[in-house]
C-alpha atoms as a PDB file:
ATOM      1  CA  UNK A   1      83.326 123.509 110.992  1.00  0.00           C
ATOM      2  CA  UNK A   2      87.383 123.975 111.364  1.00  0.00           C
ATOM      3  CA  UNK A   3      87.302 120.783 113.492  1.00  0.00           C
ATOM      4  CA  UNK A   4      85.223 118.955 110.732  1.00  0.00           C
ATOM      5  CA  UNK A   5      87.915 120.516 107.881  1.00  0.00           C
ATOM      6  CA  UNK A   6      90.812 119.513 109.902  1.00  0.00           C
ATOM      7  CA  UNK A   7      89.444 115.812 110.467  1.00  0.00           C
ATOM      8  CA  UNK A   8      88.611 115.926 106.790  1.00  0.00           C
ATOM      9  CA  UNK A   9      92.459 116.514 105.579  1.00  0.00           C
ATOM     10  CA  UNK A  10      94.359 114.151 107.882  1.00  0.00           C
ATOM     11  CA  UNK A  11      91.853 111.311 107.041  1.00  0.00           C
ATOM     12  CA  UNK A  12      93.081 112.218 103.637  1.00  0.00           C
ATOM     13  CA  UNK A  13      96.389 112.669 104.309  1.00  0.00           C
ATOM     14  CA  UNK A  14      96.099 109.780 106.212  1.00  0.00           C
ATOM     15  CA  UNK A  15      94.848 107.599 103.042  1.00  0.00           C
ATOM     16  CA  UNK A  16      96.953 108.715 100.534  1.00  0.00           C
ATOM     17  CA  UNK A  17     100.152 109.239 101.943  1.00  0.00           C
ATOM     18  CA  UNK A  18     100.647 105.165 101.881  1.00  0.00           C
ATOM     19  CA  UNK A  19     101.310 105.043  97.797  1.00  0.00           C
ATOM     20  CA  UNK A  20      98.863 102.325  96.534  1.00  0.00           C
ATOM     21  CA  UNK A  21      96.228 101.832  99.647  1.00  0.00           C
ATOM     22  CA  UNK A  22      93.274 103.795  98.177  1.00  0.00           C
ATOM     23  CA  UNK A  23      93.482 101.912  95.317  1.00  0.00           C
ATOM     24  CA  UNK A  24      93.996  98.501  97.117  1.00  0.00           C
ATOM     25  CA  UNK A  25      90.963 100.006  99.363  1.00  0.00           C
ATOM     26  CA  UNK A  26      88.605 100.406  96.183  1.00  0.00           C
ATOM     27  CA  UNK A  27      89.375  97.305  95.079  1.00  0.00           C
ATOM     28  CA  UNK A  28      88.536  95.272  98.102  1.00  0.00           C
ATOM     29  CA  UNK A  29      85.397  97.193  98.849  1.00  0.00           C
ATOM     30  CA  UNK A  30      84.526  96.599  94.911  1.00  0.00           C
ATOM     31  CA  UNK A  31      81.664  99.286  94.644  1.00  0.00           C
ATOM     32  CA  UNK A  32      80.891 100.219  91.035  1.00  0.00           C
ATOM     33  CA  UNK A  33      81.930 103.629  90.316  1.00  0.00           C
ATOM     34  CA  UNK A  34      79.484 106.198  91.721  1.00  0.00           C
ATOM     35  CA  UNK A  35      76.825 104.174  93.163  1.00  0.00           C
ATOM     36  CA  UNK A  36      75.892 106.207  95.915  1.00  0.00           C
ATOM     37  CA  UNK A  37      74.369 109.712  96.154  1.00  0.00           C
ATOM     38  CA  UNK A  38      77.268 112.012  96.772  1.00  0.00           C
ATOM     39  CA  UNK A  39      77.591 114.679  99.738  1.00  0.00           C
ATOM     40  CA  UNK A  40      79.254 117.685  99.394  1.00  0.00           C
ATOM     41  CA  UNK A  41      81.515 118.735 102.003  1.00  0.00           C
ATOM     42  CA  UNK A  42      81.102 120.174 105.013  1.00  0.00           C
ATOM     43  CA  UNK A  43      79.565 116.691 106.511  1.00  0.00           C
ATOM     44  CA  UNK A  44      80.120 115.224 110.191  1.00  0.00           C
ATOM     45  CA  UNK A  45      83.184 114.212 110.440  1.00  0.00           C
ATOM     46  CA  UNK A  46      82.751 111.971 113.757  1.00  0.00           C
ATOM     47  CA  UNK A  47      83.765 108.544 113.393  1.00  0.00           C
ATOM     48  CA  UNK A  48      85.300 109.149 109.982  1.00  0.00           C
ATOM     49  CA  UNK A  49      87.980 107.103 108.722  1.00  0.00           C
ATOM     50  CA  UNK A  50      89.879 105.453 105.841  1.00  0.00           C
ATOM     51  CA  UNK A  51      87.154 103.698 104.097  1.00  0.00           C
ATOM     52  CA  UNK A  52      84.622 106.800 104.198  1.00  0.00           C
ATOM     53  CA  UNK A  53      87.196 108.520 102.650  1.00  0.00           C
ATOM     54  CA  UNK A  54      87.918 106.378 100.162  1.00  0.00           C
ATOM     55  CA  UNK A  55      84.270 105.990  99.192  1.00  0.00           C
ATOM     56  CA  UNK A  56      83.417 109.345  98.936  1.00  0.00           C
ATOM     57  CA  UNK A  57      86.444 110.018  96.738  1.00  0.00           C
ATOM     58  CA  UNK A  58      85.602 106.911  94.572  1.00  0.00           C
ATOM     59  CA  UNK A  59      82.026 108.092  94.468  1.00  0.00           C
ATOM     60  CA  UNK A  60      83.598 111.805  93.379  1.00  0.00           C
ATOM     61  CA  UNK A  61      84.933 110.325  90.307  1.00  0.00           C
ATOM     62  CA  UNK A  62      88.184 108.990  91.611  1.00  0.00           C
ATOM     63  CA  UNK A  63      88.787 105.386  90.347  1.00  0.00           C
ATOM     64  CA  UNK A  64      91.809 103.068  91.752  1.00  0.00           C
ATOM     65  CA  UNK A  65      93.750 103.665  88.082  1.00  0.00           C
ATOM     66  CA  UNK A  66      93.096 107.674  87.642  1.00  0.00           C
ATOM     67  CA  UNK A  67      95.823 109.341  86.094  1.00  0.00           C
ATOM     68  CA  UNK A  68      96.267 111.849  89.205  1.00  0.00           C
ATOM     69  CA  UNK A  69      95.742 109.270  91.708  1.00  0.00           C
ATOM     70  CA  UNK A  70      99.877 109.699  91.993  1.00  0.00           C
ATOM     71  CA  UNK A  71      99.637 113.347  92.060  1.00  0.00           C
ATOM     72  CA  UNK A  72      97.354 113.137  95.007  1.00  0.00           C
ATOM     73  CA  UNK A  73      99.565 110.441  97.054  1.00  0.00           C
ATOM     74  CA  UNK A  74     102.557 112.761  96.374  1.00  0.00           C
ATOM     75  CA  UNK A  75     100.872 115.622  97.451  1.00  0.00           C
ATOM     76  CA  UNK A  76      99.985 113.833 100.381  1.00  0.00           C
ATOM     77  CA  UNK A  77     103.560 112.501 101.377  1.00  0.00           C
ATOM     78  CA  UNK A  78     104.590 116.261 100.695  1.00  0.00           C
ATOM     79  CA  UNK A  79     101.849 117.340 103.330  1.00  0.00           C
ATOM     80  CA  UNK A  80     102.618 114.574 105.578  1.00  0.00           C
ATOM     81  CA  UNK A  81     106.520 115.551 105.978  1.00  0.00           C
ATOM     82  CA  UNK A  82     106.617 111.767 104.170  1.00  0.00           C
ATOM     83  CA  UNK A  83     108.791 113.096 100.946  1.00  0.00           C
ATOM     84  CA  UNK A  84     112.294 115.236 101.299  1.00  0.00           C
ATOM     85  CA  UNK A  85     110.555 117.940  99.111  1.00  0.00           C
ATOM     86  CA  UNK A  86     109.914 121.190 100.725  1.00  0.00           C
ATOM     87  CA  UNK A  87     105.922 123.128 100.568  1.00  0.00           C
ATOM     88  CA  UNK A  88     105.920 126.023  99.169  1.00  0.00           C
ATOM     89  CA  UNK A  89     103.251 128.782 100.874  1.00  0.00           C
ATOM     90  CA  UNK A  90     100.460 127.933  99.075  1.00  0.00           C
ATOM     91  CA  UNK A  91     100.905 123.949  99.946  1.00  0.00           C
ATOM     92  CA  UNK A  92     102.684 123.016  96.316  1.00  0.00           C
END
């Protein structure tokens, strides 16, 4: 399970700390929003990578143009060591 978590965040650190590639992803896939059933974390994580991410998020709700979609990249850059800021304890 910690191996499956950890997998989990650096495939999504991994897609959203490059500002603009989710969204670039969800448009070239061009799946409607939602169309598959969604799984709930924990899942196997083997063979995971960018484009499983980006489905399940886009299948969670998160379209290419959502408000936070920014938010998300930043906090991903932050996580990354990508962005000058500085993480607090809790990872804000």
């Amino acid at each position: 399970m910690r191996n499956a978590r950890r997998t989990w965040y650096n495939g999504c650190i991994n897609l959203f700390s490059v500002p603009g590639l989710y969204a670039a992803l969800i448009k070239q896939i061009g799946f409607p929003l939602g169309n598959r059933r969604r799984e709930r974390f924990p899942f196997n994580t083997r063979n995971l990578n960018v484009y499983h991410i980006a489905l399940w998020f886009h299948d969670h709700g998160l379209y290419h143009q959502h408000p936070e979609l920014q938010e998300i990249e930043r906090w991903a850059r932050l996580v990354g060591g990508m962005d000058g800021d500085i993480l607090d304890s809790e990872g804000n």
